[in-house]
Structures are given as structure tokens and as C-alpha cells.
C-alpha atoms as a PDB file:
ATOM      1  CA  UNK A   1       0.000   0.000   0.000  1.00  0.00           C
ATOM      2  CA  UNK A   2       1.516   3.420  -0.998  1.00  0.00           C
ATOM      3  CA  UNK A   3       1.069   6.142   1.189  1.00  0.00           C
ATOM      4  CA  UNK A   4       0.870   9.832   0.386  1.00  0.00           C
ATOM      5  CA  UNK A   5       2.077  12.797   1.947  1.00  0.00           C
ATOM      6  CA  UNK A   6      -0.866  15.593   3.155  1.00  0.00           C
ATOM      7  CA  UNK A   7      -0.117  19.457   2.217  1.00  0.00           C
ATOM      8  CA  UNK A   8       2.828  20.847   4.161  1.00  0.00           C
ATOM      9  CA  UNK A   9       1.838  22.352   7.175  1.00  0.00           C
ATOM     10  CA  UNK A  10      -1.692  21.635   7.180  1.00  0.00           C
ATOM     11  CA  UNK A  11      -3.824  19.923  10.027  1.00  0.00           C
ATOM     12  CA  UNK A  12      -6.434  17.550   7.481  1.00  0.00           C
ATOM     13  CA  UNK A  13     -10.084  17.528   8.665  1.00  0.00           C
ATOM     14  CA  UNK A  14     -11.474  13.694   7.506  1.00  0.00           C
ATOM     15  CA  UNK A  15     -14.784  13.702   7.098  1.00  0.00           C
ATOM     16  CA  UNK A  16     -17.946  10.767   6.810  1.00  0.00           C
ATOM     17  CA  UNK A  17     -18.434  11.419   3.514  1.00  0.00           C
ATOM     18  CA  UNK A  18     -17.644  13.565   0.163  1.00  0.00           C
ATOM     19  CA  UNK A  19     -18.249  16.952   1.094  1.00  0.00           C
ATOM     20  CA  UNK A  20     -17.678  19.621   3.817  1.00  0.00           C
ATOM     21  CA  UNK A  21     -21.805  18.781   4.714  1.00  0.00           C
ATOM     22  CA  UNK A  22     -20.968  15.598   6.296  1.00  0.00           C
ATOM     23  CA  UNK A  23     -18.973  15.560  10.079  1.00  0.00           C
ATOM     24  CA  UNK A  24     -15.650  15.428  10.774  1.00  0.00           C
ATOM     25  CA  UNK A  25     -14.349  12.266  12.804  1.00  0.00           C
ATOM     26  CA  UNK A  26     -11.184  13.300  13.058  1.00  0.00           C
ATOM     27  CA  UNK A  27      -7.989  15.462  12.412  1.00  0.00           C
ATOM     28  CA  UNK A  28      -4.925  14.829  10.679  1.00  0.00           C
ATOM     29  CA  UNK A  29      -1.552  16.484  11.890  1.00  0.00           C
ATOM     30  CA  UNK A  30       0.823  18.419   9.870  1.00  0.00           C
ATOM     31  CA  UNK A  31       3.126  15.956   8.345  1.00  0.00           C
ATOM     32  CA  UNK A  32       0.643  12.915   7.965  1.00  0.00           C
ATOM     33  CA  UNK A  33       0.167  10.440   5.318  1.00  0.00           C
ATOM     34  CA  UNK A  34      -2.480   8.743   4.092  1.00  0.00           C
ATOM     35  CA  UNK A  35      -3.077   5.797   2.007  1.00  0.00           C
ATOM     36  CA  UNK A  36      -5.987   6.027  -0.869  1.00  0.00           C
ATOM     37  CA  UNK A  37      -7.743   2.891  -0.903  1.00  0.00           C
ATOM     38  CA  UNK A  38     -10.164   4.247  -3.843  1.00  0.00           C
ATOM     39  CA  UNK A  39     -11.708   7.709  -4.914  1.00  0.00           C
ATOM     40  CA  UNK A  40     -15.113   9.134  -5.436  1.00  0.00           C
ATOM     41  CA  UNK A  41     -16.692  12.450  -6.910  1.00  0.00           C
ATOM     42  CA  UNK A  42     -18.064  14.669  -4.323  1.00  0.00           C
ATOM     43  CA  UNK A  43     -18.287  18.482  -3.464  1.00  0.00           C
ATOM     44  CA  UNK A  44     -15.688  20.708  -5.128  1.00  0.00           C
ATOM     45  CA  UNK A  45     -12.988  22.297  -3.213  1.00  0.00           C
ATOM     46  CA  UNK A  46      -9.916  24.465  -3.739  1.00  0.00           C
ATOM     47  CA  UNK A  47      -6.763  23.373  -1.752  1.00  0.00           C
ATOM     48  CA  UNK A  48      -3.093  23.363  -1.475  1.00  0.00           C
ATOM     49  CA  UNK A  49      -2.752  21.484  -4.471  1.00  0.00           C
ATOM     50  CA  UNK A  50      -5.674  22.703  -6.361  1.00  0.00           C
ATOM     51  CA  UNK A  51      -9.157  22.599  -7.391  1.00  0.00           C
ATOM     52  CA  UNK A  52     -10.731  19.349  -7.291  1.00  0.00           C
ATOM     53  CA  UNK A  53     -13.787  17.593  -6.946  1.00  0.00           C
ATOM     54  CA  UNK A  54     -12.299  14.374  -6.463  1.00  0.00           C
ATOM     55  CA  UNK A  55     -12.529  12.632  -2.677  1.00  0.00           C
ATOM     56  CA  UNK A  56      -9.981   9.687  -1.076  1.00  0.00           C
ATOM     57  CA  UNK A  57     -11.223   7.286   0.977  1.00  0.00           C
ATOM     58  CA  UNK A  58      -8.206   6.818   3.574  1.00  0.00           C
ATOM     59  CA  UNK A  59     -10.348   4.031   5.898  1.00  0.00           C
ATOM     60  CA  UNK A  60     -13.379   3.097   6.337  1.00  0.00           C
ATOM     61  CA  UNK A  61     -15.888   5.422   5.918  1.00  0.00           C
ATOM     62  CA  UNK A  62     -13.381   8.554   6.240  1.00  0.00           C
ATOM     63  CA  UNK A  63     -12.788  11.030   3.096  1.00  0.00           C
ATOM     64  CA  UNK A  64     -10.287  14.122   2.416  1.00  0.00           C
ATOM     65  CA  UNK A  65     -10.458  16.082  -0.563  1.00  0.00           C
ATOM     66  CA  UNK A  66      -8.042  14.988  -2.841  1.00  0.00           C
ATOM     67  CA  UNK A  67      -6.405  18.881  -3.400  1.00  0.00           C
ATOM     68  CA  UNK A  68      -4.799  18.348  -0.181  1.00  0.00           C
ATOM     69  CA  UNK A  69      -3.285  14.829  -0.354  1.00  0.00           C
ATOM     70  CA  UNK A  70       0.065  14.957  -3.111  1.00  0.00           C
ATOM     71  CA  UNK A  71      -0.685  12.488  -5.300  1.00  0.00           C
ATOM     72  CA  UNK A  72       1.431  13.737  -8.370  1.00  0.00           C
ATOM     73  CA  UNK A  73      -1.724  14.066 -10.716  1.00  0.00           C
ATOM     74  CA  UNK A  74      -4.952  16.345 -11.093  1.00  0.00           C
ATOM     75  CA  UNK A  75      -7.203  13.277 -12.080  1.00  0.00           C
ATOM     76  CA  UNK A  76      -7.745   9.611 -10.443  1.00  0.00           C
ATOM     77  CA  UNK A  77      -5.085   7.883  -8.922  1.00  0.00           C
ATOM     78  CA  UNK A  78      -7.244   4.907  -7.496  1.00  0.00           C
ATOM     79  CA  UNK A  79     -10.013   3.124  -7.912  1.00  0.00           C
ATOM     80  CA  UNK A  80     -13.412   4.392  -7.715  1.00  0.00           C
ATOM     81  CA  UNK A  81     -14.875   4.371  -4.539  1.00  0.00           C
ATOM     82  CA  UNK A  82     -18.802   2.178  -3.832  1.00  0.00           C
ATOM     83  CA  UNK A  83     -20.034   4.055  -0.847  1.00  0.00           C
ATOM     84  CA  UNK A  84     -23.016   5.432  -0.753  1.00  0.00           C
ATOM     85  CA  UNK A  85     -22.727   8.425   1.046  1.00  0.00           C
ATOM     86  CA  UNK A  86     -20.664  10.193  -1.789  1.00  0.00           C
ATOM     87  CA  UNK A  87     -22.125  13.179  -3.996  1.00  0.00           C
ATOM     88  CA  UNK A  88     -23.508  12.723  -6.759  1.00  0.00           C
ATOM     89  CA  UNK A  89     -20.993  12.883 -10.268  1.00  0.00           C
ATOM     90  CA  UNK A  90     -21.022  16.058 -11.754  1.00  0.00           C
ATOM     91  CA  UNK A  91     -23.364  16.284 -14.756  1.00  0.00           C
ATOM     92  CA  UNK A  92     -21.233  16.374 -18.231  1.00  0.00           C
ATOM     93  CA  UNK A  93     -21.868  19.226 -20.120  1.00  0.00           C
ATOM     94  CA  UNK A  94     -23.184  19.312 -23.373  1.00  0.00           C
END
């Protein structure tokens, strides 16, 4: 299992689920890393690394947004996630 290093000097809130709505269970220190066991859509958010709506699961049932975790890439890096309290996808465009 890889692990990846959180943004540089930032305390990580983990959260139940995709999005800043759901609760945070707990707090990462500066310096932490995290694996990714898969990734999921959820609510868009700008961070160290960027803008992103793209969500790791780190354990069970616990999410950070992906534009604080360095992954080395703006897209997936894992396998979607099947939980079901993720957002919905974004709608495509026309």
C-alpha cells in the first residue's frame, strides 16, 4: 500500500463522507500520510494542491479532498470508490 504525503503544514479535517456537509471524525496532523484505498466524486474544493472535486477514501468510511493529499496528478489515482454516502458525479456538459 503506498502512502501519500498531506499538504505541508496543514492539520487535514477527515470527514464521513464527500463533502464539507458531512462531520468530521477526526484530524490529521501536519506531516501525515495517508493511504488512498479508492476515490469518489463529491463536493468541489480548492486546496493546497488545487481545485478538485475528487474525494480519497483513507479508511473506512473517512474522506479528504483529494487537493490536499500529493498524489502527483490532477485526475484519479485509485479506484473508484462504492459508498453510498458520496455526492452525486457532476453532470457532463453538453
Amino acid at each position: 500500500m503506498r502512502y501519500y504525503d498531506v499538504a505541508p503544514g496543514l492539520r487535514l479535517n477527515v470527514r464521513s463522507g464527500t463533502g464539507t456537509q458531512h462531520s468530521i471524525v477526526r484530524i490529521l496532523p501536519e506531516g501525515a500520510k495517508v493511504p488512498i484505498y479508492c476515490q469518489t466524486p463529491g463536493t468541489t474544493l480548492s486546496g493546497y494542491y488545487g481545485t478538485s472535486h475528487i474525494w480519497d477514501n483513507i479508511d473506512d468510511g473517512q474522506f479528504v479532498s483529494d487537493t490536499n493529499v500529493h498524489t502527483g496528478s490532477d485526475g484519479y489515482t485509485a479506484p473508484a470508490a462504492a459508498d453510498p454516502r458520496r455526492e452525486p458525479a457532476p453532470t457532463p456538459e453538453p
